[in-house]
N, C-alpha and C. Protein backbone atom coordinates (compact mmCIF):
# COMPACT_ATOMS: atom_id res chain seq x y z
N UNK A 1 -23.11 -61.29 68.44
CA UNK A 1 -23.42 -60.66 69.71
C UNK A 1 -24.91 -60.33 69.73
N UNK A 2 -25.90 -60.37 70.90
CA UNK A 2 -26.78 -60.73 71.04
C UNK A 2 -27.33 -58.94 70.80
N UNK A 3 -28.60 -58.53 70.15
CA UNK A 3 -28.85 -56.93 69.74
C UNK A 3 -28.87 -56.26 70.94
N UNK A 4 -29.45 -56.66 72.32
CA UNK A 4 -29.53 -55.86 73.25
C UNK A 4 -27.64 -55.82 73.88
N UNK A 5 -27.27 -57.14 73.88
CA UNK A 5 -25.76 -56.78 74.50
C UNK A 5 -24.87 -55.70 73.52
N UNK A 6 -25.37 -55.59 72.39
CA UNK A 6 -24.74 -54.78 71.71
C UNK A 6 -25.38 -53.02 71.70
N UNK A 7 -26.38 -52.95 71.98
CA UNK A 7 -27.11 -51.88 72.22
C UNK A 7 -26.37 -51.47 73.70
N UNK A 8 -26.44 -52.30 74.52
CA UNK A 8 -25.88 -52.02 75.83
C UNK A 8 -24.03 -51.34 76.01
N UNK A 9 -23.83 -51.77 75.02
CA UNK A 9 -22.21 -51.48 74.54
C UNK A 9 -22.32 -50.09 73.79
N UNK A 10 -22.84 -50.21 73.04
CA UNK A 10 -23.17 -48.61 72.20
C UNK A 10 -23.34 -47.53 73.29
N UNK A 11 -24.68 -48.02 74.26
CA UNK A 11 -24.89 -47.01 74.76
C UNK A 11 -23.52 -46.35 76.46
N UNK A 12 -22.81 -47.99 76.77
CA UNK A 12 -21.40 -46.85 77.15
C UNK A 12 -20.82 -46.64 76.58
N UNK A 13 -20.43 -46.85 74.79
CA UNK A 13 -19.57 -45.82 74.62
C UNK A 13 -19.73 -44.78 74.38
N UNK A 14 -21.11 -44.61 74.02
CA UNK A 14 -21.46 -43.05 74.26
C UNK A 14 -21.19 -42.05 75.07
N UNK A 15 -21.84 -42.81 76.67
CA UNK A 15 -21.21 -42.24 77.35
C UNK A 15 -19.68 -41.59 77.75
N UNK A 16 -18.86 -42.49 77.55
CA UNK A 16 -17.63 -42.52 77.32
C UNK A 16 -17.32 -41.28 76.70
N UNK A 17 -17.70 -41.13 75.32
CA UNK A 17 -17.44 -40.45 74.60
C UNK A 17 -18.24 -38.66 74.65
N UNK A 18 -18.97 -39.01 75.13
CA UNK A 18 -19.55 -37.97 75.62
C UNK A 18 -18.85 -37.14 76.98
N UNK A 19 -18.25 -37.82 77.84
CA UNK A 19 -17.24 -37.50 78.68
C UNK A 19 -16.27 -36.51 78.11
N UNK A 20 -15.40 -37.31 77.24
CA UNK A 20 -14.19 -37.01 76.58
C UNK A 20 -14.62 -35.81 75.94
N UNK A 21 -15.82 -35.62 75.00
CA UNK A 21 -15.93 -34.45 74.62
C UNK A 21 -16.22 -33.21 75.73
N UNK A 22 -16.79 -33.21 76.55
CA UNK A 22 -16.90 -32.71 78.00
C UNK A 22 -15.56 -32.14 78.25
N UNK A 23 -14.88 -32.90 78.39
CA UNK A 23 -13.25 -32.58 78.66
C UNK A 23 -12.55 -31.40 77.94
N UNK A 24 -12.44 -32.37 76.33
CA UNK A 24 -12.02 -31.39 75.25
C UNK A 24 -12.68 -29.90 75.13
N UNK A 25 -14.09 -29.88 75.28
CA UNK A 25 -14.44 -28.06 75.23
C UNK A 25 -13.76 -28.06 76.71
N UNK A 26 -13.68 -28.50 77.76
CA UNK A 26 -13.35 -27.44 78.54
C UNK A 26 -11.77 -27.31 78.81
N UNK A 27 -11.19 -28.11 77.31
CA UNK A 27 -9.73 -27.69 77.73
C UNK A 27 -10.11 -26.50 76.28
N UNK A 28 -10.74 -26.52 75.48
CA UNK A 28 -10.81 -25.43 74.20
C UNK A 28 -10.58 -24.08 75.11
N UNK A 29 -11.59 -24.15 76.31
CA UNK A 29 -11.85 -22.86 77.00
C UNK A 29 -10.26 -22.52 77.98
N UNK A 30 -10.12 -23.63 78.48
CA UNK A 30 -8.67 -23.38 78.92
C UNK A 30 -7.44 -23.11 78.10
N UNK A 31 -7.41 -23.36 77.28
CA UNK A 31 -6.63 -23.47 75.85
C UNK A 31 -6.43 -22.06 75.32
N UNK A 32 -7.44 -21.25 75.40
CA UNK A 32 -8.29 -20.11 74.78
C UNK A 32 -6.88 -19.37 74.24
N UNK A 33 -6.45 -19.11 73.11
CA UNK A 33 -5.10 -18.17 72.43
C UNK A 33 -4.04 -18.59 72.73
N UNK A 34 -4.17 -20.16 72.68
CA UNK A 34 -2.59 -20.61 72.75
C UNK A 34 -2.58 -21.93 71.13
N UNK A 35 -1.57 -21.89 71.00
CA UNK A 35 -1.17 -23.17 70.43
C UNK A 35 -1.62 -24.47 70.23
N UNK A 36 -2.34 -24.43 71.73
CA UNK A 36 -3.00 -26.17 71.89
C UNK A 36 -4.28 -26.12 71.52
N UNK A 37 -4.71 -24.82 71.53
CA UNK A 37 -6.29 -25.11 71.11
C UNK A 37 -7.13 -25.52 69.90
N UNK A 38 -5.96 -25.10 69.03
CA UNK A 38 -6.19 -26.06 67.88
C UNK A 38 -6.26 -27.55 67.78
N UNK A 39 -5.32 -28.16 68.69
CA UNK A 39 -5.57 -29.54 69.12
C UNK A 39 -7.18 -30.29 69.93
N UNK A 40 -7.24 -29.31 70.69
CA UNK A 40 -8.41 -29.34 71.71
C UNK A 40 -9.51 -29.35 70.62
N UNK A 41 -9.91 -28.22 69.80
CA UNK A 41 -10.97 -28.20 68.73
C UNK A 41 -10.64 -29.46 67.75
N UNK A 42 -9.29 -30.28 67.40
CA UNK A 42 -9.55 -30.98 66.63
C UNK A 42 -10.62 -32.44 67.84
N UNK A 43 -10.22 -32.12 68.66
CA UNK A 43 -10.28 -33.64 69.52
C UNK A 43 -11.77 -33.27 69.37
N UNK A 44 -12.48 -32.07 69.56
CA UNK A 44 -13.91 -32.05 69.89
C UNK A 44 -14.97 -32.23 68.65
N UNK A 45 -14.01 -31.91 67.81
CA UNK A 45 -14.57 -32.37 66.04
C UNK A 45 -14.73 -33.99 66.32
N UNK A 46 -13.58 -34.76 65.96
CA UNK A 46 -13.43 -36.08 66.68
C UNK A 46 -14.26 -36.87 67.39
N UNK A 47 -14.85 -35.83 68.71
CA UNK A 47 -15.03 -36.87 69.46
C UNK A 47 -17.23 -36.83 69.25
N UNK A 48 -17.13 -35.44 68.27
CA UNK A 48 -18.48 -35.15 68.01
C UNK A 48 -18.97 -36.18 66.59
N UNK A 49 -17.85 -36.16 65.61
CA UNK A 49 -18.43 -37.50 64.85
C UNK A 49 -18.22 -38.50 65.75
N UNK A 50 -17.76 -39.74 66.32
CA UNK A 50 -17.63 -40.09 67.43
C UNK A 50 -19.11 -40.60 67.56
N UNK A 51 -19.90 -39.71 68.31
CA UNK A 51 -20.65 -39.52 68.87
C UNK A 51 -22.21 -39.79 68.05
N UNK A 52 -22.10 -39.00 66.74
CA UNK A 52 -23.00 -39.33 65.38
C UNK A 52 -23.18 -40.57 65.06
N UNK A 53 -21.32 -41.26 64.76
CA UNK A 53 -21.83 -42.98 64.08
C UNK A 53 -22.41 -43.47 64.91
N UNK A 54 -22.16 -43.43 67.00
CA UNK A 54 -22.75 -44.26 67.73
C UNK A 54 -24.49 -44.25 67.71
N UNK A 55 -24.53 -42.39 67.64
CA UNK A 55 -26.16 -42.23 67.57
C UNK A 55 -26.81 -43.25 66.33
N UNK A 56 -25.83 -43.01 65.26
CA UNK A 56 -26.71 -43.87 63.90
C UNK A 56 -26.24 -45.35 63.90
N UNK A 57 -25.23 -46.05 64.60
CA UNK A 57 -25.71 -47.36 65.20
C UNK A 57 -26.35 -48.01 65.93
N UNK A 58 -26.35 -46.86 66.97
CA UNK A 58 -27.84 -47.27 68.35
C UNK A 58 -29.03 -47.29 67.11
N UNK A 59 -29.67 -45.99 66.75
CA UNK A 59 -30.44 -46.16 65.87
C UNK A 59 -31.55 -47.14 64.88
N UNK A 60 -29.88 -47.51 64.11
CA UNK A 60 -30.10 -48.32 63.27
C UNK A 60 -30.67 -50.12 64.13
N UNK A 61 -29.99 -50.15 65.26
CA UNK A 61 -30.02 -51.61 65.60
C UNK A 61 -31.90 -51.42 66.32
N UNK A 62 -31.93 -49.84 66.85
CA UNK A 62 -33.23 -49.99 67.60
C UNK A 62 -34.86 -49.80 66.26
N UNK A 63 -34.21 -49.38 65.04
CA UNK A 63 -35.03 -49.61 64.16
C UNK A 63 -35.53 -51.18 63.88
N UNK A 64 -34.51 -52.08 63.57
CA UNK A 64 -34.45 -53.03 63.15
C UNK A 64 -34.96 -53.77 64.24
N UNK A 65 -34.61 -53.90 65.60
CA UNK A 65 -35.61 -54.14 67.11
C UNK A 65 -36.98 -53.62 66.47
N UNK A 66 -37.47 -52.64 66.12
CA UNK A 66 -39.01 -52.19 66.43
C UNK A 66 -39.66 -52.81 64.88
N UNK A 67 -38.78 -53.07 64.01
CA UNK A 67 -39.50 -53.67 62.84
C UNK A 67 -39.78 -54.85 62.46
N UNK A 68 -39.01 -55.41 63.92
CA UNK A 68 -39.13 -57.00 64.28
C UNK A 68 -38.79 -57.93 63.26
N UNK A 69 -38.38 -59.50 63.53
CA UNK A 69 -38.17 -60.08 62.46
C UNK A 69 -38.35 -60.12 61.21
N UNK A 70 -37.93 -60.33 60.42
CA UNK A 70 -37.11 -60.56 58.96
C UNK A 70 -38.17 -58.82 58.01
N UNK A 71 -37.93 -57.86 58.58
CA UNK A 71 -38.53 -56.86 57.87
C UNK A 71 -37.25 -55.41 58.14
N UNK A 72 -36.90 -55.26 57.03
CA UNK A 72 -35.85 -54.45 56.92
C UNK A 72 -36.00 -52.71 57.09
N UNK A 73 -35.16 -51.67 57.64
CA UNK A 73 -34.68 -50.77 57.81
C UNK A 73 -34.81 -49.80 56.69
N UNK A 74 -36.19 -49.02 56.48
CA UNK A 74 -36.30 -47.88 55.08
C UNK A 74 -35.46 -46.73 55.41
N UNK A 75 -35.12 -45.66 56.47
CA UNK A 75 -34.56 -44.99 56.71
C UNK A 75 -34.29 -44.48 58.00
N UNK A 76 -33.29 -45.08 58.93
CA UNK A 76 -32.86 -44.88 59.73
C UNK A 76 -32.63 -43.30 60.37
N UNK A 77 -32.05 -42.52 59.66
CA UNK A 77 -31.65 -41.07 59.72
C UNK A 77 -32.84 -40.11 60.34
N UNK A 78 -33.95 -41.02 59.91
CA UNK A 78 -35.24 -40.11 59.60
C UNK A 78 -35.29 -39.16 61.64
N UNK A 79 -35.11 -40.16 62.15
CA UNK A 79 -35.55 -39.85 63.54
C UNK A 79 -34.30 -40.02 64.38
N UNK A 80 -33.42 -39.04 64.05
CA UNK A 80 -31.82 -39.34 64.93
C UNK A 80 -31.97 -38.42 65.64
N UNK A 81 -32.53 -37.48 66.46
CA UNK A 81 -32.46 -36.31 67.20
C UNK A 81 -33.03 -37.04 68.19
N UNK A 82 -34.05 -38.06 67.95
CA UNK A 82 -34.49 -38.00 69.43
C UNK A 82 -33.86 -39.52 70.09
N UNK A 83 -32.63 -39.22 69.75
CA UNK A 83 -32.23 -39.94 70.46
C UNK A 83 -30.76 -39.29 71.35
N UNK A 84 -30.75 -38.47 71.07
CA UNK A 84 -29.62 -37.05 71.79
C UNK A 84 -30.34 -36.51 73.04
C-alpha cells in the first residue's frame, strides 16, 4: 500500500477512534456510581491505547517520509506530542 494511502487510513482511524473515545467519557459521566462504569473506563483505557499505536504509526511512516529514501528511522518516539 502506497505511504500516503496508508497515512490517509491512519489518519481516519484516528478519527474514528477519537470519536468512540468521545463517547465512552461521556457515557463514564453518565455511568457515574453504577455498575457500567467500570465498563465505560475500560473502553476509554482501550480506546486511548488505540489512539497511541495510531499516533506511533502515523509517526513512524511520517519519519521515514521526511528521511527520504533508503535512510532509516533513529527514534521515532522522540517527537509524538506534536502530533496530538
Amino acid at each position: 500500500m502506497p505511504r500516503n494511502r496508508l497515512l490517509a487510513q491512519i489518519d481516519e482511524e484516528l478519527l474514528h477512534a477519537r470519536e468512540s473515545l468521545k463517547f465512552w467519557r461521556d457515557q463514564m459521566i453518565l455511568l457515574d456510581h453504577t455498575d457500567y462504569q467500570v465498563a465505560a473506563k475500560r473502553q476509554v483505557m482501550h480506546r486511548e491505547a488505540e489512539i497511541e499505536r495510531l499516533l506511533e504509526a502515523q509517526e513512524t511512516l511520517l519519519t521515514i517520509e521526511l528521511a527520504g529514501p533508503g535512510a532509516t528511522a533513529s527514534s521515532p518516539s522522540a517527537s509524538r506530542s506534536s502530533f496530538r
